[in-house]
C-alpha atoms as a PDB file:
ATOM      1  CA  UNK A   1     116.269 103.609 102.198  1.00  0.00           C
ATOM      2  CA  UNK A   2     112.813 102.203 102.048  1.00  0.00           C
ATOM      3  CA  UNK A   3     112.592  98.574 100.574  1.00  0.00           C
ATOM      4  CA  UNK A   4     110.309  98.552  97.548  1.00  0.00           C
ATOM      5  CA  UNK A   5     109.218  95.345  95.643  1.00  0.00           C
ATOM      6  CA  UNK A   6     111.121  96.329  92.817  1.00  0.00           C
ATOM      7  CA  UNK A   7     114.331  96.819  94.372  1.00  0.00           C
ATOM      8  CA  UNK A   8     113.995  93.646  96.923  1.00  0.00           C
ATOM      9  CA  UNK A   9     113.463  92.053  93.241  1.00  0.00           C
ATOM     10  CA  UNK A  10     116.710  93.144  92.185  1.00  0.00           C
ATOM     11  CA  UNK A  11     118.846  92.852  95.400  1.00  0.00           C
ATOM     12  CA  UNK A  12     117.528  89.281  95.662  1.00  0.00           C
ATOM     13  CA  UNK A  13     118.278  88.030  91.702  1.00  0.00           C
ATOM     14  CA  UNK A  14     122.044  89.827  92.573  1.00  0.00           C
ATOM     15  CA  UNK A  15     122.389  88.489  96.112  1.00  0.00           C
ATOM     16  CA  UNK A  16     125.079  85.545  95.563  1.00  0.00           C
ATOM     17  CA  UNK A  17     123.132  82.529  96.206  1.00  0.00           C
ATOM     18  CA  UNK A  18     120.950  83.263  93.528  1.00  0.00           C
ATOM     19  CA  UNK A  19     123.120  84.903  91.128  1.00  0.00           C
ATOM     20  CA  UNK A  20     125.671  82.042  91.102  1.00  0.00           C
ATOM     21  CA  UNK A  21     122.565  79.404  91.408  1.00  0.00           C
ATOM     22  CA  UNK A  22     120.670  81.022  88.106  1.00  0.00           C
ATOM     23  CA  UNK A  23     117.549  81.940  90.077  1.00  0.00           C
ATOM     24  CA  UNK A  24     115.871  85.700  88.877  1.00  0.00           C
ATOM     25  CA  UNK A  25     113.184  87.499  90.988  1.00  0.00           C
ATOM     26  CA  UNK A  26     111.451  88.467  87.648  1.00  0.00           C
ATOM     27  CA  UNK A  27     109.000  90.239  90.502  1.00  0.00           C
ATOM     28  CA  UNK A  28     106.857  91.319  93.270  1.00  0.00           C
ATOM     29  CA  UNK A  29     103.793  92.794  93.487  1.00  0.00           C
ATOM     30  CA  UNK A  30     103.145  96.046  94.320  1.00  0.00           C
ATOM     31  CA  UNK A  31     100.930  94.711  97.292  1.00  0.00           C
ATOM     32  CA  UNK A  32     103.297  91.854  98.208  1.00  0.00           C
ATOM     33  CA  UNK A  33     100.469  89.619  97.075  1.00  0.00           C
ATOM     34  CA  UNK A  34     102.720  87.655  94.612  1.00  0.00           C
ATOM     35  CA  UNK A  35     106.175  86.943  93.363  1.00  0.00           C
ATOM     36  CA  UNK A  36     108.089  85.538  90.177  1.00  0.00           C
ATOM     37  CA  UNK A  37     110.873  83.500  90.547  1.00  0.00           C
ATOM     38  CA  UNK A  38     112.711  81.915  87.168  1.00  0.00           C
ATOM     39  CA  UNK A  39     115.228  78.954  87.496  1.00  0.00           C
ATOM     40  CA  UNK A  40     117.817  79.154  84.305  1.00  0.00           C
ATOM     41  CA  UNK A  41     118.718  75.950  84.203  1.00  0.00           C
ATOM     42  CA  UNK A  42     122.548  75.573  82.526  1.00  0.00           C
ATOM     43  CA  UNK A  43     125.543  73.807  82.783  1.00  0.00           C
ATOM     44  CA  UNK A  44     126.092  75.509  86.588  1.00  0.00           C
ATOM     45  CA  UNK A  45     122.403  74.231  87.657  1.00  0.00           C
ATOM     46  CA  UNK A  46     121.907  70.897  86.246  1.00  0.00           C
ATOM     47  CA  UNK A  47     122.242  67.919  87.551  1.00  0.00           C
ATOM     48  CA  UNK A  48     124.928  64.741  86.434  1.00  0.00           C
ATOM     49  CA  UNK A  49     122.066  63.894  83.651  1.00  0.00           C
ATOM     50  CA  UNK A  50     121.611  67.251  82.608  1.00  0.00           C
ATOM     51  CA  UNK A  51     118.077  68.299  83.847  1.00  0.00           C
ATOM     52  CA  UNK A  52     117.723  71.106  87.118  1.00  0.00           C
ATOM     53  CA  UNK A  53     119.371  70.421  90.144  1.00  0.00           C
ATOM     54  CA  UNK A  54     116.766  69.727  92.854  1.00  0.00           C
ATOM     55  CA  UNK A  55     118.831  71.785  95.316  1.00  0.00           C
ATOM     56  CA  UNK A  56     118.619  74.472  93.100  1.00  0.00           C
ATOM     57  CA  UNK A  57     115.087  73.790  92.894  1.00  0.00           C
ATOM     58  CA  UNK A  58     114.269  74.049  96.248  1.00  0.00           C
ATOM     59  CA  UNK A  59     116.505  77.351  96.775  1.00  0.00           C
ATOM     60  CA  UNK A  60     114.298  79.171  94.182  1.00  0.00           C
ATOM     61  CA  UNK A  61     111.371  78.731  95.769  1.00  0.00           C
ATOM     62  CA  UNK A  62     112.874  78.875  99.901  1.00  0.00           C
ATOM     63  CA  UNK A  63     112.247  82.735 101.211  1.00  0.00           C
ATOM     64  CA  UNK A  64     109.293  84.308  99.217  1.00  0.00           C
ATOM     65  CA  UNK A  65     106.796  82.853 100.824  1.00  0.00           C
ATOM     66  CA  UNK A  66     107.617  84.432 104.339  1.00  0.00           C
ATOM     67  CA  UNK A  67     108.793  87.261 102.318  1.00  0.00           C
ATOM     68  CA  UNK A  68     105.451  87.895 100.907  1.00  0.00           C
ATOM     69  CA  UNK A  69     104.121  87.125 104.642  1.00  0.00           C
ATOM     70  CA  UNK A  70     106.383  89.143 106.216  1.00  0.00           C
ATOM     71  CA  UNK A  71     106.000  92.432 103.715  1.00  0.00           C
ATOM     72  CA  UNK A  72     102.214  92.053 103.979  1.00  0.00           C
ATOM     73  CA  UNK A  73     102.377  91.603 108.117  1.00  0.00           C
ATOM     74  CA  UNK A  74     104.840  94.308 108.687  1.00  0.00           C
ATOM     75  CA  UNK A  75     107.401  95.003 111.624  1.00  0.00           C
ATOM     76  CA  UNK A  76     105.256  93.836 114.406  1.00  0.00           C
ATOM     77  CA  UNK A  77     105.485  90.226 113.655  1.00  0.00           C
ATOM     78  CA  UNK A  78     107.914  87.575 113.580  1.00  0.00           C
ATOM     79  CA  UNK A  79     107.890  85.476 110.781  1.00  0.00           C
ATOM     80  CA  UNK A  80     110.146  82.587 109.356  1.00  0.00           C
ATOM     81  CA  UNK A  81     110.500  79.784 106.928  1.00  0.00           C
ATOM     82  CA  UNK A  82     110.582  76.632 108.681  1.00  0.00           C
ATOM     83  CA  UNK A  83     110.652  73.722 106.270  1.00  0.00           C
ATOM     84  CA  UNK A  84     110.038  72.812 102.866  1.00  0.00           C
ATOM     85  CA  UNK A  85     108.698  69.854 101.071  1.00  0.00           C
ATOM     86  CA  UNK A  86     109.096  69.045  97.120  1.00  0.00           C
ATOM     87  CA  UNK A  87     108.150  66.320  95.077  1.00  0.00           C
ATOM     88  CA  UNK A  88     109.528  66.126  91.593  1.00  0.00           C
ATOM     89  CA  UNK A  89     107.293  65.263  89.102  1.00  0.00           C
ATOM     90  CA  UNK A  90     109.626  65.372  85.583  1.00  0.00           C
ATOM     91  CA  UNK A  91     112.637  66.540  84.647  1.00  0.00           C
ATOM     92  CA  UNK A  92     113.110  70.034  84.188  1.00  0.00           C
ATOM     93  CA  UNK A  93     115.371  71.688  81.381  1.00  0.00           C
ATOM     94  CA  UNK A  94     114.942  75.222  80.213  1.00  0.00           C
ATOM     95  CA  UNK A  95     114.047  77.995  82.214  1.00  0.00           C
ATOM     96  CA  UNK A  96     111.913  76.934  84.949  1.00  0.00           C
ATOM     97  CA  UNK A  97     108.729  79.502  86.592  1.00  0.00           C
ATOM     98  CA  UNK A  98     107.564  79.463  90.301  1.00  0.00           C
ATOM     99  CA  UNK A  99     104.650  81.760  90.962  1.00  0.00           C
ATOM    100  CA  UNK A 100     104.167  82.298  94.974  1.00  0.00           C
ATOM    101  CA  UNK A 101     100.724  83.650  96.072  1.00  0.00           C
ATOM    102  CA  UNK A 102      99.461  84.998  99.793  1.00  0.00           C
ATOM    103  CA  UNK A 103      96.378  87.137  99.501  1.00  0.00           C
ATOM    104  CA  UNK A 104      95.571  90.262 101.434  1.00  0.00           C
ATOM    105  CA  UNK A 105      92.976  87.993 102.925  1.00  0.00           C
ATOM    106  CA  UNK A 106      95.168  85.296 103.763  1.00  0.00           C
ATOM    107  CA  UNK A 107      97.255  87.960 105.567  1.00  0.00           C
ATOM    108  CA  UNK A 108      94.820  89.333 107.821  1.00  0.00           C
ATOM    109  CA  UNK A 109      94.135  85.432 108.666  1.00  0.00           C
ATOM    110  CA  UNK A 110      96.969  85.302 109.661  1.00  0.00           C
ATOM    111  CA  UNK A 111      97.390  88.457 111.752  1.00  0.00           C
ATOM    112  CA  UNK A 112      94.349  87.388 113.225  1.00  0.00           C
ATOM    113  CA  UNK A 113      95.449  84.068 114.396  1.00  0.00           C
ATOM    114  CA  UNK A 114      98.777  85.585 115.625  1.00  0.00           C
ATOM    115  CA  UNK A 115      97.174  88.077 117.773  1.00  0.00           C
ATOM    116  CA  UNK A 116      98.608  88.261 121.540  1.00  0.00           C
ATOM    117  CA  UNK A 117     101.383  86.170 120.810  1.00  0.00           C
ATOM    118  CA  UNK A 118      99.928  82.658 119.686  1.00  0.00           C
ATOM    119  CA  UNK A 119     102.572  80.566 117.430  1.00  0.00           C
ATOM    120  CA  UNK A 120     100.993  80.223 113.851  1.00  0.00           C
ATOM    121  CA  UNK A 121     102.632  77.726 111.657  1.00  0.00           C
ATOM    122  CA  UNK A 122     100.896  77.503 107.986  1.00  0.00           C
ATOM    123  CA  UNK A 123     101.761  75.824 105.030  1.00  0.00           C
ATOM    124  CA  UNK A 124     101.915  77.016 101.521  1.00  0.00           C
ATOM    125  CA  UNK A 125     101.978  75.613  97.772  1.00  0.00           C
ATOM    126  CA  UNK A 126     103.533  76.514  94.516  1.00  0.00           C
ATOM    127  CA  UNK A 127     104.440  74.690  91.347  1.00  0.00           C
ATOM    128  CA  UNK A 128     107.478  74.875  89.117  1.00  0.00           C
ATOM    129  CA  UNK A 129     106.552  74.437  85.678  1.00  0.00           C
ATOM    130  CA  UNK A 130     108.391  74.856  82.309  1.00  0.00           C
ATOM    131  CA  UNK A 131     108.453  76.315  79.399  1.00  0.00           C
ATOM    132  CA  UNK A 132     104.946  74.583  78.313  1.00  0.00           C
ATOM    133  CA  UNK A 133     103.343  75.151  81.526  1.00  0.00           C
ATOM    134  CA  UNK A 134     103.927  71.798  82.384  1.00  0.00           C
ATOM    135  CA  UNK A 135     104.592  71.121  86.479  1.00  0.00           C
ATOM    136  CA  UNK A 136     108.104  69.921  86.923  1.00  0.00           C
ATOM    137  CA  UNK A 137     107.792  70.220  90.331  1.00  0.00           C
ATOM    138  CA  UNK A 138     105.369  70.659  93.541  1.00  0.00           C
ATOM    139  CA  UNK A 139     106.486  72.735  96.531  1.00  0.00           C
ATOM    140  CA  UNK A 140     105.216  73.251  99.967  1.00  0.00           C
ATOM    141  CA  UNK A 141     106.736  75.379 102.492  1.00  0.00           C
ATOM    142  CA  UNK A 142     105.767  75.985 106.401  1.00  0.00           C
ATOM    143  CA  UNK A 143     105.986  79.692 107.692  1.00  0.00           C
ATOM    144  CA  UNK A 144     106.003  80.310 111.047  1.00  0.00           C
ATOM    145  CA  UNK A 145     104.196  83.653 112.322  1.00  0.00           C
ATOM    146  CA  UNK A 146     104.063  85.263 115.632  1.00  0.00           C
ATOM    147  CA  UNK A 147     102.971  88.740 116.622  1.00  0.00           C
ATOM    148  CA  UNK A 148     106.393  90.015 118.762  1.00  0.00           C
ATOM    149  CA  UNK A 149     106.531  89.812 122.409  1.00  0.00           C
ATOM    150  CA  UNK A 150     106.844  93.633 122.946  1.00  0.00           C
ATOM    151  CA  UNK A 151     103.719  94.314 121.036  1.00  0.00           C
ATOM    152  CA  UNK A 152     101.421  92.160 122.989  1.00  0.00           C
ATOM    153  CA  UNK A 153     103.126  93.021 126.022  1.00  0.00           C
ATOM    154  CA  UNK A 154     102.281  96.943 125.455  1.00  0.00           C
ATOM    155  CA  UNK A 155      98.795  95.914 124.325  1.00  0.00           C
ATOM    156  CA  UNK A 156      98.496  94.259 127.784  1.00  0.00           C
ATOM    157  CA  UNK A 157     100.056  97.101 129.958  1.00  0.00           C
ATOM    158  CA  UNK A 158      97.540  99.084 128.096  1.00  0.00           C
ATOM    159  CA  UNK A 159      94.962 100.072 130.616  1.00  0.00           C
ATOM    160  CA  UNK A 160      91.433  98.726 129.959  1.00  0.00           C
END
């Protein structure tokens, strides 16, 4: 069964972590070029003064990034999230919104950099924001990218 935005959307708000955590894939793009992520924020994902939990914070915005990377790259590359910064800016109640971007253009960079086998490591930033639109939180995460070794291998036995 091929994976389609919509159903990764679904699989992902279901998978346990985020079901139990309160975190919804409202959804992808079409073209992998963005994602929604929502953060319910309840008595299960607040913290002891009853505002989000960082941790669950950081989980909603950990794999979509590199999933957006990785959907957009396809099965020749390896890619991985490989740390994550977040600085909290107020206290977040509600249902909190993280949009993640990667443009087709940001893609091909990437590809390109990638190409024969070079380690590419490249941050990227999101906010979390209420309600109001205000930012409760900024997010950066690293993704690691490298084209796999039997691709550039069979490039090279390739002859010239």
């Amino acid at each position: 069964m091929r994976i389609t935005p919509r159903r990764l959307a679904i699989g992902m708000s279901l998978w346990f972590p985020n079901l139990f955590s309160g975190i919804r894939v409202r959804r992808f793009s079409d073209d992998w070029t963005r994602a929604t992520v929502e953060l319910h924020v309840n008595p299960l994902t607040r913290n002891y003064v009853k505002t989000a939990f960082g941790g669950s914070m950081s989980a909603m915005t950990d794999p979509y990034f590199f999933m957006l990377v990785m959907h957009q790259l396809g099965k020749d590359y390896v890619v991985w999230d490989t740390r994550g910064e977040i600085e909290f800016v107020k206290p977040g109640r509600g249902v909190l919104t993280a949009e993640f971007v990667v443009t087709s253009e940001q893609a091909d960079e990437l590809r390109r950099r990638a190409h024969g086998g070079a380690q590419v490591r490249e941050w990227f930033e999101t906010v979390i924001t209420d309600r109001h639109g205000d930012v409760v939180a900024k997010v950066r995460r690293e993704v690691y990218i490298r084209e796999k070794r039997r691709v550039t291998e069979s490039r090279q036995a390739q002859p010239a």
